[in-house]
PDB file of N, CA and C in Angstrom:
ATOM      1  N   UNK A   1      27.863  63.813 145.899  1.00  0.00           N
ATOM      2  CA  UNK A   1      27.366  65.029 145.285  1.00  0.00           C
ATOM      3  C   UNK A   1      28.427  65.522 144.305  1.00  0.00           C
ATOM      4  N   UNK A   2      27.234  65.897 143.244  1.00  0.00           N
ATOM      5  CA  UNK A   2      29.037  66.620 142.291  1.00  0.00           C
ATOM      6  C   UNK A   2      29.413  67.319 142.184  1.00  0.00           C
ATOM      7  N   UNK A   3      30.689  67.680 141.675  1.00  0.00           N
ATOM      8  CA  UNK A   3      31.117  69.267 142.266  1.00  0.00           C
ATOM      9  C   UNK A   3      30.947  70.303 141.821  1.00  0.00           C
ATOM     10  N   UNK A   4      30.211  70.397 140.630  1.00  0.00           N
ATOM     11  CA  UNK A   4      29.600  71.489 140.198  1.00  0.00           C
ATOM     12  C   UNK A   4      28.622  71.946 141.304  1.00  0.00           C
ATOM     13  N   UNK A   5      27.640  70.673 141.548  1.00  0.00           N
ATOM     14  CA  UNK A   5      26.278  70.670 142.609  1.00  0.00           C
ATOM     15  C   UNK A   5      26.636  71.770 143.816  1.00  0.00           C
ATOM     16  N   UNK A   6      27.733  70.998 144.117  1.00  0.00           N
ATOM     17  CA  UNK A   6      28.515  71.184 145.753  1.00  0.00           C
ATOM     18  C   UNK A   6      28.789  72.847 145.574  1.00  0.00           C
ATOM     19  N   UNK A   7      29.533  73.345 144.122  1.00  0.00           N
ATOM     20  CA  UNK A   7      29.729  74.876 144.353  1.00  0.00           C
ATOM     21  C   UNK A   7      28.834  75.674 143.883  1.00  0.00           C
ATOM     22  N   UNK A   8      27.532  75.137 143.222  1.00  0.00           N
ATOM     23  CA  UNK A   8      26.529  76.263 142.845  1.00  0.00           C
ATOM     24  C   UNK A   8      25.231  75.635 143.913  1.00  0.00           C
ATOM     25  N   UNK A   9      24.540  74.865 143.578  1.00  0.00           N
ATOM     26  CA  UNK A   9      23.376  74.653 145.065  1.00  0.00           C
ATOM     27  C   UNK A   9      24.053  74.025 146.229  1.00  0.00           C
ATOM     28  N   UNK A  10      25.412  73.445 146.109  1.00  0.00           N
ATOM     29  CA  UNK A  10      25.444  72.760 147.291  1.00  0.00           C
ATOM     30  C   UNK A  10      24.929  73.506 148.648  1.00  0.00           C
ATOM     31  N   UNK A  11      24.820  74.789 148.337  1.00  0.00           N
ATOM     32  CA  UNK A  11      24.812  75.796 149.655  1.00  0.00           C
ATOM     33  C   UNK A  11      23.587  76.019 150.044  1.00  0.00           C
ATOM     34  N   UNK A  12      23.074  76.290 150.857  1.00  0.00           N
ATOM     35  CA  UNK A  12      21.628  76.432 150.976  1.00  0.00           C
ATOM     36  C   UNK A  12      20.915  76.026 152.460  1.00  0.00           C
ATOM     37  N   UNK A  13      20.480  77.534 152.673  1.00  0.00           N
ATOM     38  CA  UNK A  13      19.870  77.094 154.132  1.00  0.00           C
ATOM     39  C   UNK A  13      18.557  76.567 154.166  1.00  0.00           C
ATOM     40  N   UNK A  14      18.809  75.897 155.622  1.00  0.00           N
ATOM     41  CA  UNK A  14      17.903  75.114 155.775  1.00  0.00           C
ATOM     42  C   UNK A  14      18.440  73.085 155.579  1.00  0.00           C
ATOM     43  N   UNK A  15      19.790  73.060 154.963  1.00  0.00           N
ATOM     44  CA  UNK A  15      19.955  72.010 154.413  1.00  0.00           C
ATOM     45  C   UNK A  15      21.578  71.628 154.976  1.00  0.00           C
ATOM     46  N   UNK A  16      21.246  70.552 155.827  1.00  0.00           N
ATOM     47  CA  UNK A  16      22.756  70.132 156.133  1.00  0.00           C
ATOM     48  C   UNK A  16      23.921  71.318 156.339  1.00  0.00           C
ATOM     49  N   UNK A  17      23.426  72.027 157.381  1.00  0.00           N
ATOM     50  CA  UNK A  17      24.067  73.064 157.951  1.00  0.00           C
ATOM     51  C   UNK A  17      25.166  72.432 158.801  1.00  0.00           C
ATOM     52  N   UNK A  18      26.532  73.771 158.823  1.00  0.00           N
ATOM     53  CA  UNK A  18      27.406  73.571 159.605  1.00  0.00           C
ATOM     54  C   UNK A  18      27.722  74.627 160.687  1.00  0.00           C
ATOM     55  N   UNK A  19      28.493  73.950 161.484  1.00  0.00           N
ATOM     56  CA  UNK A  19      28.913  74.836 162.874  1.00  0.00           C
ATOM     57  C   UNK A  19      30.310  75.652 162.477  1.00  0.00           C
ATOM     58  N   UNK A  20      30.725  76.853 163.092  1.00  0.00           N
ATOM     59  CA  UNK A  20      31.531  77.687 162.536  1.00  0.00           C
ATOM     60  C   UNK A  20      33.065  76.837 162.767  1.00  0.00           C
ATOM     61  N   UNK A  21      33.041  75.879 163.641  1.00  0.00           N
ATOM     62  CA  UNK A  21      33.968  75.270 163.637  1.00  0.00           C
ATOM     63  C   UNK A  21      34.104  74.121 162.627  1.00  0.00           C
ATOM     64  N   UNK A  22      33.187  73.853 162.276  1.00  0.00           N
ATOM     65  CA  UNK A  22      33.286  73.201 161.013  1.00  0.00           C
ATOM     66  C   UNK A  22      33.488  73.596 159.895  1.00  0.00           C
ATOM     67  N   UNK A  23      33.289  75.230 159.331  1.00  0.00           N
ATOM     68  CA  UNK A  23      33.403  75.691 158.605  1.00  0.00           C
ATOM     69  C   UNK A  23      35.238  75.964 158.511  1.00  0.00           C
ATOM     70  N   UNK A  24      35.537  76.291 159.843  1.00  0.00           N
ATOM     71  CA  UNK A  24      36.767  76.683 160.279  1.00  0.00           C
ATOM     72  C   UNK A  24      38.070  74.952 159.536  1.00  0.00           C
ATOM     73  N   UNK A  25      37.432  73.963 160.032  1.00  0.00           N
ATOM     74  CA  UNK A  25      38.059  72.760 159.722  1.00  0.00           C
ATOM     75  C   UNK A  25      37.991  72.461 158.177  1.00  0.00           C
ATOM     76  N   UNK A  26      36.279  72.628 157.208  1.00  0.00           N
ATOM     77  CA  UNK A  26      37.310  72.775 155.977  1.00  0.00           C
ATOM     78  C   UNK A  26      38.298  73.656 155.474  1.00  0.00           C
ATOM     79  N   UNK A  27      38.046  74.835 155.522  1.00  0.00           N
ATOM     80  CA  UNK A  27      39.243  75.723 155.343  1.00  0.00           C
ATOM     81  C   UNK A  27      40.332  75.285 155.537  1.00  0.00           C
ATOM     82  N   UNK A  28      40.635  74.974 157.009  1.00  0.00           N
ATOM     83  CA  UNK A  28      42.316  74.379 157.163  1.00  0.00           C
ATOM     84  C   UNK A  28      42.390  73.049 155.772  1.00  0.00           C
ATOM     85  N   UNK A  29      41.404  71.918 155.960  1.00  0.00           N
ATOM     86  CA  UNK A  29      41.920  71.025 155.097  1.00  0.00           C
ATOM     87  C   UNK A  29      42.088  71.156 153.801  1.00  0.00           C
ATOM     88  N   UNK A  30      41.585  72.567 152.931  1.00  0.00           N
ATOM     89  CA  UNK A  30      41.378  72.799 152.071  1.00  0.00           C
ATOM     90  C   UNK A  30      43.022  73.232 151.754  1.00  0.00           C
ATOM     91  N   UNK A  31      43.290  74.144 152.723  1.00  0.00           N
ATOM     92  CA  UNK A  31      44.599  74.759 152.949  1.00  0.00           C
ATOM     93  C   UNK A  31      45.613  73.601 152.938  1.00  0.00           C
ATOM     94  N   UNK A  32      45.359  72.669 153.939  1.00  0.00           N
ATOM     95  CA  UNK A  32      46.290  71.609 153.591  1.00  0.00           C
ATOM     96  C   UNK A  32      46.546  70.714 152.605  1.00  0.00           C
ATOM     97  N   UNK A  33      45.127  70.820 152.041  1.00  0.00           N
ATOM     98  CA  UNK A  33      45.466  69.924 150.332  1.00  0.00           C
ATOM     99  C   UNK A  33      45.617  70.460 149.345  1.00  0.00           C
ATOM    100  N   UNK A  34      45.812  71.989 149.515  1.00  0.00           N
ATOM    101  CA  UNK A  34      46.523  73.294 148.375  1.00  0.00           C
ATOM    102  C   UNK A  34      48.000  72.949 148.676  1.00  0.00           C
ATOM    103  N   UNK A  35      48.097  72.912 150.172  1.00  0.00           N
ATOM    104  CA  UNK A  35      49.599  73.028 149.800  1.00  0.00           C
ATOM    105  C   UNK A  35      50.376  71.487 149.646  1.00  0.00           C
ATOM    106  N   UNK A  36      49.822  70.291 149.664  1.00  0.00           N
ATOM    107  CA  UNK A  36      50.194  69.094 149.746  1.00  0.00           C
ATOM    108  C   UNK A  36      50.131  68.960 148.090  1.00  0.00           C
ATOM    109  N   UNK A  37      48.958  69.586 146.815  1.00  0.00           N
ATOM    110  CA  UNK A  37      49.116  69.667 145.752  1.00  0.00           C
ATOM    111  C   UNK A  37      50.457  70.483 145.542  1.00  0.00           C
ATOM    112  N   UNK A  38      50.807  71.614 145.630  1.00  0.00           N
ATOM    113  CA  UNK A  38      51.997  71.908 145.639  1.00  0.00           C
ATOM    114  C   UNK A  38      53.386  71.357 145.665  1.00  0.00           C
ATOM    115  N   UNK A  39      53.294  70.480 146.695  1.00  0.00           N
ATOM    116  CA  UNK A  39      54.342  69.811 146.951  1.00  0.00           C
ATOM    117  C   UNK A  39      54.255  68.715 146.078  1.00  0.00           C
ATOM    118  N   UNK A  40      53.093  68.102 145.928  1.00  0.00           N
ATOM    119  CA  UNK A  40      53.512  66.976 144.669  1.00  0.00           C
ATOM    120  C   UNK A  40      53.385  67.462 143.191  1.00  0.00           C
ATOM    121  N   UNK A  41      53.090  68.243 142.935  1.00  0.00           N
ATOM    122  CA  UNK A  41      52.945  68.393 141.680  1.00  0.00           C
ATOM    123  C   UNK A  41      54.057  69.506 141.422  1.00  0.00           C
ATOM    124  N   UNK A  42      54.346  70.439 141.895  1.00  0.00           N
ATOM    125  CA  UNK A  42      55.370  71.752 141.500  1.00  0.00           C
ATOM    126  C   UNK A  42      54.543  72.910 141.358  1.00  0.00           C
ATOM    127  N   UNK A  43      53.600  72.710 141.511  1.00  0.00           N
ATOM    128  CA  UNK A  43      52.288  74.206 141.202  1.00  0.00           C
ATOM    129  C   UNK A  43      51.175  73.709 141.700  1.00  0.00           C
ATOM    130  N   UNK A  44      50.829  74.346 140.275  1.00  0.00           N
ATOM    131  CA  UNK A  44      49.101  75.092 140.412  1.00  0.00           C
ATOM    132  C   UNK A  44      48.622  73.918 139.231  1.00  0.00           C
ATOM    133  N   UNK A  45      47.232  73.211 139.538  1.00  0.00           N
ATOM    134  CA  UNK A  45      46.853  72.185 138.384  1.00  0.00           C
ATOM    135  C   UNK A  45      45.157  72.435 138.699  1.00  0.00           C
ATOM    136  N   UNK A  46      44.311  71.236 137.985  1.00  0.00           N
ATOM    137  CA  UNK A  46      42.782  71.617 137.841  1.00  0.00           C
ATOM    138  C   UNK A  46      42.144  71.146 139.683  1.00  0.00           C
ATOM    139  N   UNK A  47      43.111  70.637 140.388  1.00  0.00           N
ATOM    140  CA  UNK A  47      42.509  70.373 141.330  1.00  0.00           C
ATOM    141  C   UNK A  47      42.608  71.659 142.531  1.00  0.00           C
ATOM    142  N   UNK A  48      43.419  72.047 141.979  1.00  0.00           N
ATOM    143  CA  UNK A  48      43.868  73.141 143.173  1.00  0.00           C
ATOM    144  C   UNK A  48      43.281  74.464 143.047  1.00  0.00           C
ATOM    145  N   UNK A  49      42.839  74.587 141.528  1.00  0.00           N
ATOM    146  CA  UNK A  49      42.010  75.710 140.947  1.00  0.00           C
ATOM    147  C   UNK A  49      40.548  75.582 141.812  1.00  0.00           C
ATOM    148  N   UNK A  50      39.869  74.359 141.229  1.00  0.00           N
ATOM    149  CA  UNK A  50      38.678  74.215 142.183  1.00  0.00           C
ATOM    150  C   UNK A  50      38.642  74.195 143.589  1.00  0.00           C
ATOM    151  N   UNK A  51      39.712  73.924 144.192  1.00  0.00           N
ATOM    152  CA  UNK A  51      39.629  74.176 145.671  1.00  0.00           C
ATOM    153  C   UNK A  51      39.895  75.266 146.454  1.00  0.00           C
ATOM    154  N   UNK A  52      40.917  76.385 145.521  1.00  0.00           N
ATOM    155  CA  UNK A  52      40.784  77.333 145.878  1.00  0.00           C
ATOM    156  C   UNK A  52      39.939  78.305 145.132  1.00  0.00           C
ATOM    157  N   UNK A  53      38.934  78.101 144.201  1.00  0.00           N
ATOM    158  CA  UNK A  53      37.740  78.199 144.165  1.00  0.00           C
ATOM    159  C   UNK A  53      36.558  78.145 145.315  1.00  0.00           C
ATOM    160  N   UNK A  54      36.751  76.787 145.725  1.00  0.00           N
ATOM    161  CA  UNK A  54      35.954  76.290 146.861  1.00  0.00           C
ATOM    162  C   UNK A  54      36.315  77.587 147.963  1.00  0.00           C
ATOM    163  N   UNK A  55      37.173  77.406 148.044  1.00  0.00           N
ATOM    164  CA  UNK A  55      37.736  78.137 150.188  1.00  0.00           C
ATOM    165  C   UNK A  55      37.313  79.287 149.958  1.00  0.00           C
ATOM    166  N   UNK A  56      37.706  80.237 148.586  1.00  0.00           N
ATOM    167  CA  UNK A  56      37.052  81.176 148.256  1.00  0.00           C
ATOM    168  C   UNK A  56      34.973  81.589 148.827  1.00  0.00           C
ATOM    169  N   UNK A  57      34.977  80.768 147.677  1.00  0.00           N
ATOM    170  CA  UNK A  57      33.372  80.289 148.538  1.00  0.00           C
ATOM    171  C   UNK A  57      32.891  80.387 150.004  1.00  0.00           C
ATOM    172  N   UNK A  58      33.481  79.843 150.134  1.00  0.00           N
ATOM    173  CA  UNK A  58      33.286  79.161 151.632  1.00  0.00           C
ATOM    174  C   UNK A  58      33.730  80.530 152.570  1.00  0.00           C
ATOM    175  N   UNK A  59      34.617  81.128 152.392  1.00  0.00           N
ATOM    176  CA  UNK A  59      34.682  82.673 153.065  1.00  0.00           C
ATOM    177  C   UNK A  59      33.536  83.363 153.224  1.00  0.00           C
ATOM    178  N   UNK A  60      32.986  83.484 151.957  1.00  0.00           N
ATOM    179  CA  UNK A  60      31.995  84.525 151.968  1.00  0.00           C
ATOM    180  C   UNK A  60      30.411  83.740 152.289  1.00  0.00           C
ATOM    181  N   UNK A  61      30.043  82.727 152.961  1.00  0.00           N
ATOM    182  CA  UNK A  61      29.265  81.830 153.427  1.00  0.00           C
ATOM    183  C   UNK A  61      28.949  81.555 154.697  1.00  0.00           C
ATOM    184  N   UNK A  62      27.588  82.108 155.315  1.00  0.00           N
ATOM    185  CA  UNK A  62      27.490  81.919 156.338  1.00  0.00           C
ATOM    186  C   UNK A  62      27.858  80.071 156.792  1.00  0.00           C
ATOM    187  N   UNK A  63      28.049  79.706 158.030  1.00  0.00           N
ATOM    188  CA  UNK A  63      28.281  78.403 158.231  1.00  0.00           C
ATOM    189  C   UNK A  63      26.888  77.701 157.761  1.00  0.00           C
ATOM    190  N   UNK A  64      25.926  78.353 158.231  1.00  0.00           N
ATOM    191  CA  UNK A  64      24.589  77.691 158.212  1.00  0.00           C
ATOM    192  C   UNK A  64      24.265  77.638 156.502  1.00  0.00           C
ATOM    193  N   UNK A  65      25.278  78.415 155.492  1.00  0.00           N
ATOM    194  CA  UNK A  65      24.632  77.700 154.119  1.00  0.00           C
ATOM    195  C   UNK A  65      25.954  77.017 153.760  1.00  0.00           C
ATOM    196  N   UNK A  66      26.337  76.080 154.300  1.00  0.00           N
ATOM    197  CA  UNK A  66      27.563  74.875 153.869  1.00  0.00           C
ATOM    198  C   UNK A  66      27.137  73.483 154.447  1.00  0.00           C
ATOM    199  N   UNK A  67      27.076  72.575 153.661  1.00  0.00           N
ATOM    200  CA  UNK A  67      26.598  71.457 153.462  1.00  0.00           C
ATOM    201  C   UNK A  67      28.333  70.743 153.899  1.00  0.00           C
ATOM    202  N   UNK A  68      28.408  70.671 155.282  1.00  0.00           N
ATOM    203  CA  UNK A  68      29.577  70.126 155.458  1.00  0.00           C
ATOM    204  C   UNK A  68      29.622  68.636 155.039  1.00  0.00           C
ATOM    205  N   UNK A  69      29.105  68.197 154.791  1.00  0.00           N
ATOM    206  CA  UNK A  69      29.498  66.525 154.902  1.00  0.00           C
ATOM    207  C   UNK A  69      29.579  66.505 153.000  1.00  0.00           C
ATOM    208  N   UNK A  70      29.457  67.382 152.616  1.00  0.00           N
ATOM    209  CA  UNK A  70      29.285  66.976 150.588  1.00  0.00           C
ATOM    210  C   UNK A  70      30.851  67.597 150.730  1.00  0.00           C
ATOM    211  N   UNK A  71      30.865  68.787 151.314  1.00  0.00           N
ATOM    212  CA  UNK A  71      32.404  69.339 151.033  1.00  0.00           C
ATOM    213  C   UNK A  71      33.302  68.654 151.945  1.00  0.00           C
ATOM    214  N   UNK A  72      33.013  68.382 153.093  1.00  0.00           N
ATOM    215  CA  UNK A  72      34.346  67.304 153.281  1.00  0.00           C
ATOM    216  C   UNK A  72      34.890  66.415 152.822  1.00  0.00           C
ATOM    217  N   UNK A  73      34.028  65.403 152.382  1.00  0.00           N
ATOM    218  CA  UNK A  73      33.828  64.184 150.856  1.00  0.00           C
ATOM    219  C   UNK A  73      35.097  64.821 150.220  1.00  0.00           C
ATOM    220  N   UNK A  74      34.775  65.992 149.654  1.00  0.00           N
ATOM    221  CA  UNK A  74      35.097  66.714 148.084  1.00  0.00           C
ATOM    222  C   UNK A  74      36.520  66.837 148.418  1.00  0.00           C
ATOM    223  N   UNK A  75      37.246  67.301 149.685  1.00  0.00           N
ATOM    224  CA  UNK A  75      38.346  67.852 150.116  1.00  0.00           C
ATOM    225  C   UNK A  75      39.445  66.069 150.431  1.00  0.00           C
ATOM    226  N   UNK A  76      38.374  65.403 151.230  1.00  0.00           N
ATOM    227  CA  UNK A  76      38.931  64.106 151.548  1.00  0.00           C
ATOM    228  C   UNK A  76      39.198  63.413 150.437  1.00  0.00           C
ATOM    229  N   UNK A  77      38.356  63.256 148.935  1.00  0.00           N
ATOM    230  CA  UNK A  77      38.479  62.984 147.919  1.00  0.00           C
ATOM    231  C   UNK A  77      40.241  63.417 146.840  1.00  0.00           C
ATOM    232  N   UNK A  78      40.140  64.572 147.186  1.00  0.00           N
ATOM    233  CA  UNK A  78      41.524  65.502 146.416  1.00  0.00           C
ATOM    234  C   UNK A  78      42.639  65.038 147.636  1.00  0.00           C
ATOM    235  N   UNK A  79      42.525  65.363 149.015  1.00  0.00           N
ATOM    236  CA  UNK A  79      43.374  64.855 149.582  1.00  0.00           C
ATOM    237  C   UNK A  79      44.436  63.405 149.454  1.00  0.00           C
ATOM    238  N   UNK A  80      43.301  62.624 149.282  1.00  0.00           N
ATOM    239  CA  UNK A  80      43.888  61.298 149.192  1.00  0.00           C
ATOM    240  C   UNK A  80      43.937  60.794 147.965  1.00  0.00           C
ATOM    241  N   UNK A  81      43.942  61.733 146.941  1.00  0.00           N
ATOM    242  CA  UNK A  81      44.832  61.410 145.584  1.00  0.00           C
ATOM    243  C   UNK A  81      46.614  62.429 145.374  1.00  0.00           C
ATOM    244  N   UNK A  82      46.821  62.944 146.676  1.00  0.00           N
ATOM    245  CA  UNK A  82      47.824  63.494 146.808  1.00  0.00           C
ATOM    246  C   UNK A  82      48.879  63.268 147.794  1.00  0.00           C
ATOM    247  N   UNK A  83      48.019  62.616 149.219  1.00  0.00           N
ATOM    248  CA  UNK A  83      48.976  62.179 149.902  1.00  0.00           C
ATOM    249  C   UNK A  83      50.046  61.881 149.588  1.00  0.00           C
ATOM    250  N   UNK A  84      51.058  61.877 150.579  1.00  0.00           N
ATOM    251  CA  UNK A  84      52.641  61.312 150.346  1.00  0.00           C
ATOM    252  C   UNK A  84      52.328  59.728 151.199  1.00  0.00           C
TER     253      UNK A  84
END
């Protein structure tokens, strides 16, 4: 899914709903690949904008309108172009 998709319809009830603990788990990973961008890069760049874009989002979102499996993708995606 693309990530425009993912932050304007990705949301939507009725559709690949998540549990609050799932909601709870992207947040952390989101958190962890803000600050793992940090550490490799020295800041703030276009990936870290959209993700804390994303978490933003995702605050104000009941669990039941987050399409966990498009946004985990999206987070696992940025993650593992940053790993150490």
């Amino acid at each position: 899914m693309a990530l425009q998709t993912i932050l304007t319809v990705g949301f939507y009830i009725g559709a690949f709903m998540c549990t609050l603990m799932q909601k709870d788990s992207l947040l952390n990973g989101i958190s962890q690949t803000l600050g793992l961008i940090v550490i490799q890069t020295g800041g703030r760049n276009e990936d870290s904008k959209i993700l804390a874009g994303l978490r933003n989002r995702l605050y104000g979102l009941a669990p039941e309108e987050i399409d966990y499996e498009a946004v985990a993708k999206l987070v696992k995606e940025k993650f593992e172009i940053y790993k150490l």
